[in-house]
N, C-alpha and C. Protein backbone atom coordinates (compact mmCIF):
# COMPACT_ATOMS: atom_id res chain seq x y z
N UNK A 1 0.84 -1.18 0.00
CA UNK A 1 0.00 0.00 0.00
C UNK A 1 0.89 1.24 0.00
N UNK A 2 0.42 2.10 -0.92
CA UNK A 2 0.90 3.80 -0.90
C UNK A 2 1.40 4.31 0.42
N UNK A 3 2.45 4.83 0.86
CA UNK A 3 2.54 5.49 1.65
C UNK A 3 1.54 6.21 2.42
N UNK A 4 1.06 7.16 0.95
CA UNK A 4 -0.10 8.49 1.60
C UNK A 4 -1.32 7.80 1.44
N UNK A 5 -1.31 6.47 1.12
CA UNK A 5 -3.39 5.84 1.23
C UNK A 5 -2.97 5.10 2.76
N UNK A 6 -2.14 5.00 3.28
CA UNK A 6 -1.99 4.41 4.30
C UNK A 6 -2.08 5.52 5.33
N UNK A 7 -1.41 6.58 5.17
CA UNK A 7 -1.87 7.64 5.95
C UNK A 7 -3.13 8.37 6.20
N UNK A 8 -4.05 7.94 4.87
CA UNK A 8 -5.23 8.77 4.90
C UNK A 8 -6.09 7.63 5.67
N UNK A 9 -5.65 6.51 5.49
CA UNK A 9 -6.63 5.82 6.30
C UNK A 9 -6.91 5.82 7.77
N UNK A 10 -5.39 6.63 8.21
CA UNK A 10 -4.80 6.60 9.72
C UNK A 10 -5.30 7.87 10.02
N UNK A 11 -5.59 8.43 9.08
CA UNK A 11 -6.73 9.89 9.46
C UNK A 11 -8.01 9.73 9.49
N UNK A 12 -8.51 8.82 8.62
CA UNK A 12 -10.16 8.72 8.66
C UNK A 12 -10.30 8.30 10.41
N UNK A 13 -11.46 8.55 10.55
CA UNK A 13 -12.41 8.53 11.57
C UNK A 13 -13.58 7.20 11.05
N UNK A 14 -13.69 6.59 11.43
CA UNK A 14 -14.70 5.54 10.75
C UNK A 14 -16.26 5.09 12.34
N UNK A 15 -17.05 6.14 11.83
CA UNK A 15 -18.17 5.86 12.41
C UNK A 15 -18.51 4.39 11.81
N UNK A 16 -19.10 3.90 13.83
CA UNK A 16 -19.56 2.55 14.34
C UNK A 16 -20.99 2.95 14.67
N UNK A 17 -21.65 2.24 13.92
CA UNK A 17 -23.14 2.33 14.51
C UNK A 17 -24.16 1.02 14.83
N UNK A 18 -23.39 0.22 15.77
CA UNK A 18 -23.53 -0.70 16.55
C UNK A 18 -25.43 -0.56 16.56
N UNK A 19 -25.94 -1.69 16.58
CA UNK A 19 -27.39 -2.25 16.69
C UNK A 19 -27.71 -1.44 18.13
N UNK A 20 -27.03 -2.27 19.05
CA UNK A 20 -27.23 -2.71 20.06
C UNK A 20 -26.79 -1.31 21.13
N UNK A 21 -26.30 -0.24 20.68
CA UNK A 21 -25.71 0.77 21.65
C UNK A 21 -25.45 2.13 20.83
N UNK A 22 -24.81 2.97 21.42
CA UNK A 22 -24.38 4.16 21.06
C UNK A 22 -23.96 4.37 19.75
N UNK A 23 -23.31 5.04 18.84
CA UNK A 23 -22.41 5.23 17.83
C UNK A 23 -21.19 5.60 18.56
N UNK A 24 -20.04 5.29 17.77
CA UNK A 24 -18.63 5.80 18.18
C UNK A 24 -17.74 5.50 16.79
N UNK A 25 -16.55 5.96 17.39
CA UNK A 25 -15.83 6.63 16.19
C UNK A 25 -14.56 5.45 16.57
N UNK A 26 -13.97 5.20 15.21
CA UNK A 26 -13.16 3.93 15.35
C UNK A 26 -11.83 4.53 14.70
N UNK A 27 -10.73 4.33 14.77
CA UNK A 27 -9.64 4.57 14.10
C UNK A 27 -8.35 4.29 14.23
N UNK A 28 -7.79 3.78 13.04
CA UNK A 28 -6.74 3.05 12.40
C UNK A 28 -5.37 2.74 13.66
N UNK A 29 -4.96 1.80 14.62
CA UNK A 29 -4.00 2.24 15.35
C UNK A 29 -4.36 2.48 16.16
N UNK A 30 -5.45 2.69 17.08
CA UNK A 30 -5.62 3.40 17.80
C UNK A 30 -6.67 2.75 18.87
N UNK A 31 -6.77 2.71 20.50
CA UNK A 31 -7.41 2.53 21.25
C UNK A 31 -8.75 2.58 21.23
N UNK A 32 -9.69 2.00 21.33
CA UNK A 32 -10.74 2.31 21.21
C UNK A 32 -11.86 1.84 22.73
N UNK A 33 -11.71 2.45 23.73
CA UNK A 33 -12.76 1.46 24.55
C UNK A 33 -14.22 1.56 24.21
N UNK A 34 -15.00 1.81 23.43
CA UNK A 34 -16.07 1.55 23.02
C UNK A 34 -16.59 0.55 21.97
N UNK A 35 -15.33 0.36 21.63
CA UNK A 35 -15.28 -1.00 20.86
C UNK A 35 -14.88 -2.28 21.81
N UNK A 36 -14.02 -2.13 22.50
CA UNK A 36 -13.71 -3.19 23.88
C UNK A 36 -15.13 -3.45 24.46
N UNK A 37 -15.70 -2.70 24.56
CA UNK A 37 -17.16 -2.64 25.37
C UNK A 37 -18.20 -3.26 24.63
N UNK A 38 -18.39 -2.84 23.01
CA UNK A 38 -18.79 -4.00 22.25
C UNK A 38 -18.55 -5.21 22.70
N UNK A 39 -17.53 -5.50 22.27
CA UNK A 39 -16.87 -6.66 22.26
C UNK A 39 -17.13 -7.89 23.02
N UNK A 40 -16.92 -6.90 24.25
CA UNK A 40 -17.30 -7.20 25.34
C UNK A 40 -18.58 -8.18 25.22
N UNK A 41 -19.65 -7.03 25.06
CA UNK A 41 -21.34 -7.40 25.33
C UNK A 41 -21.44 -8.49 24.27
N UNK A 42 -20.92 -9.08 23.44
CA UNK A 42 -20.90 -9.70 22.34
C UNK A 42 -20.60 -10.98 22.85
N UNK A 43 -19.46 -11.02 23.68
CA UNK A 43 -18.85 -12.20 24.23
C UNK A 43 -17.86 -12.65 23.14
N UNK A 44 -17.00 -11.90 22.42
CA UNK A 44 -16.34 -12.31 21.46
C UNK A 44 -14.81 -11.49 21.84
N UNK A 45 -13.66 -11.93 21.13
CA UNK A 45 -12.32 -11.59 21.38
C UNK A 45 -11.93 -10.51 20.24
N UNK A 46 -12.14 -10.79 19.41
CA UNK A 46 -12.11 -10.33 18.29
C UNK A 46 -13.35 -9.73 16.89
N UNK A 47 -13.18 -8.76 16.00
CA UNK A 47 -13.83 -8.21 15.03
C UNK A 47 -13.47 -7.78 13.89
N UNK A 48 -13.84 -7.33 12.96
CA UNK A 48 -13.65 -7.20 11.71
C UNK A 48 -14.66 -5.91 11.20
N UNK A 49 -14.03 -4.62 11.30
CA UNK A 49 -14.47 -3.36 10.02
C UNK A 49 -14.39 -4.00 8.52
N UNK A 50 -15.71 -4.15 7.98
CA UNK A 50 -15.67 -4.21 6.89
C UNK A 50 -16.24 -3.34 5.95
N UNK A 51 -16.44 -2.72 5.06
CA UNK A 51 -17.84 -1.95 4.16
C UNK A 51 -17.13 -2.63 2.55
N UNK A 52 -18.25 -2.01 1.86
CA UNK A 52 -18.15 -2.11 0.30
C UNK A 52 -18.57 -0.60 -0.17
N UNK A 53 -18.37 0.30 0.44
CA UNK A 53 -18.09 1.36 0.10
C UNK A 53 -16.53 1.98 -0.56
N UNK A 54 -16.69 2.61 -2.03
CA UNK A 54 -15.20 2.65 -2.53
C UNK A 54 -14.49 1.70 -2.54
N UNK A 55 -14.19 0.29 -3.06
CA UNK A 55 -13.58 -0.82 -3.26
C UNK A 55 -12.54 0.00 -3.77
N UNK A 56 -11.17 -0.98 -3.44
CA UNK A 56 -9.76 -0.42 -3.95
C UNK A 56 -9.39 0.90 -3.38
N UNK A 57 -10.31 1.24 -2.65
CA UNK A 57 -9.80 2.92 -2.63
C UNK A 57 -10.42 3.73 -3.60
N UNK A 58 -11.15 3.47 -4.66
CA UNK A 58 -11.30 3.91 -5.82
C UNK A 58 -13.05 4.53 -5.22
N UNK A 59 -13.06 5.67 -5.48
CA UNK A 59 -14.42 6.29 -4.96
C UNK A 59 -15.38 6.52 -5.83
N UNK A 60 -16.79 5.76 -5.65
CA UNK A 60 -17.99 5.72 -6.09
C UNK A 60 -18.64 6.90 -5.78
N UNK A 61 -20.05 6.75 -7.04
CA UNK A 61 -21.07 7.58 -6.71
C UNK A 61 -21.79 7.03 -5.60
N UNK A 62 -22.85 7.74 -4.52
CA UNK A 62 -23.17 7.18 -3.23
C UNK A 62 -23.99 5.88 -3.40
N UNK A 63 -24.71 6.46 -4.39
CA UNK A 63 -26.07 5.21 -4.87
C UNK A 63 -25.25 3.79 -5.12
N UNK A 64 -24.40 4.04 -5.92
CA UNK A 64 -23.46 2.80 -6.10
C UNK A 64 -22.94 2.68 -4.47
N UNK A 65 -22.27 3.06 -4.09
CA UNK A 65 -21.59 2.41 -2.49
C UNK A 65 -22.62 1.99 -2.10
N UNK A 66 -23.91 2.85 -1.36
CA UNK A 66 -25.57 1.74 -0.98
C UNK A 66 -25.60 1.27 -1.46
N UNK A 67 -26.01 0.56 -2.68
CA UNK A 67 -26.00 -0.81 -3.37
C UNK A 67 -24.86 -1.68 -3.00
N UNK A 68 -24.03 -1.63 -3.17
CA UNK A 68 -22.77 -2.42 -2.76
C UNK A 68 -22.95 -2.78 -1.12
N UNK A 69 -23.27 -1.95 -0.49
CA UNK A 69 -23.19 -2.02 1.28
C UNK A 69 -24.24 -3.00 1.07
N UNK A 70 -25.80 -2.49 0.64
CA UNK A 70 -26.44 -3.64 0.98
C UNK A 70 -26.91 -5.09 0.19
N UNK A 71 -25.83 -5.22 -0.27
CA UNK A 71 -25.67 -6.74 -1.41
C UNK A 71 -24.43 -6.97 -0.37
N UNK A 72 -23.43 -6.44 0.17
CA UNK A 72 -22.43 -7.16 1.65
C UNK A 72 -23.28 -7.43 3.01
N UNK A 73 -24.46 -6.53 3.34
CA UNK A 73 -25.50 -7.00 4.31
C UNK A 73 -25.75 -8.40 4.53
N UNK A 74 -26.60 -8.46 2.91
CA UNK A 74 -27.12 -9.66 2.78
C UNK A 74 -26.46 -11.19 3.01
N UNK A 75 -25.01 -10.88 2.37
CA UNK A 75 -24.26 -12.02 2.19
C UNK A 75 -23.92 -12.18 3.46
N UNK A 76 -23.95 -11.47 4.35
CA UNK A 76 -23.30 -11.56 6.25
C UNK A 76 -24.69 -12.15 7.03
N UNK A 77 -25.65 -12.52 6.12
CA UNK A 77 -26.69 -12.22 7.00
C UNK A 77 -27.60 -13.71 6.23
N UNK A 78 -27.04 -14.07 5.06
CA UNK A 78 -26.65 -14.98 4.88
C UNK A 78 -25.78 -16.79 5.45
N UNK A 79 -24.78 -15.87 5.81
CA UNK A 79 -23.80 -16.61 6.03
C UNK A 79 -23.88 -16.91 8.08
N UNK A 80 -24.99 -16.32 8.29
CA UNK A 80 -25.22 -15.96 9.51
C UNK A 80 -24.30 -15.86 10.75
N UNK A 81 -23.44 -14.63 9.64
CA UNK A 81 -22.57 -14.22 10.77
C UNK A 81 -23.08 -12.61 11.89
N UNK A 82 -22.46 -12.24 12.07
CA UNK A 82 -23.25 -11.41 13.24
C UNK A 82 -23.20 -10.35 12.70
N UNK A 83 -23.86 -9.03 12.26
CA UNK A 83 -22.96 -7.86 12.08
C UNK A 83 -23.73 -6.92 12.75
N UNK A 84 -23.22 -5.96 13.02
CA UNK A 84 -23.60 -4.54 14.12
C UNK A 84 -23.24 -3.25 13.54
């Protein structure tokens, strides 16, 4: 990965909007106890940020990213894994 796409990622802010609780803000490197606290209530060790928004880095029109997000919904929900 690019130097500077690796940096911009370490700048984004990536809103969490958990089912089950508050929203909070997640980011690259970095501590998060509101995600520990998830985690927590989940009973799980571990997680996974995923979206299908902008694949590659390469940035869509919005309508396209919604479509994409919710055709990755389905397949998680599908596969009946958990998502929040």
């Amino acid at each position: 990965m690019e130097p500077g796409l690796l940096a911009a990622y370490r700048r984004t802010r990536y809103r969490v909007e958990p089912q089950d609780g508050p929203a909070f803000e997640l980011r690259v490197d970095r501590p998060c106890p509101a995600l520990d606290a998830l985690l927590r209530r989940h009973a799980v060790a571990c997680a996974s940020f995923i979206t299908a928004w902008n694949p590659r880095s390469r940035a869509l029109p919005e309508a396209a990213n919604r479509a994409r997000q919710r055709l990755l919904a389905q397949d998680i929900a599908t596969l009946k894994l958990i998502a929040l």
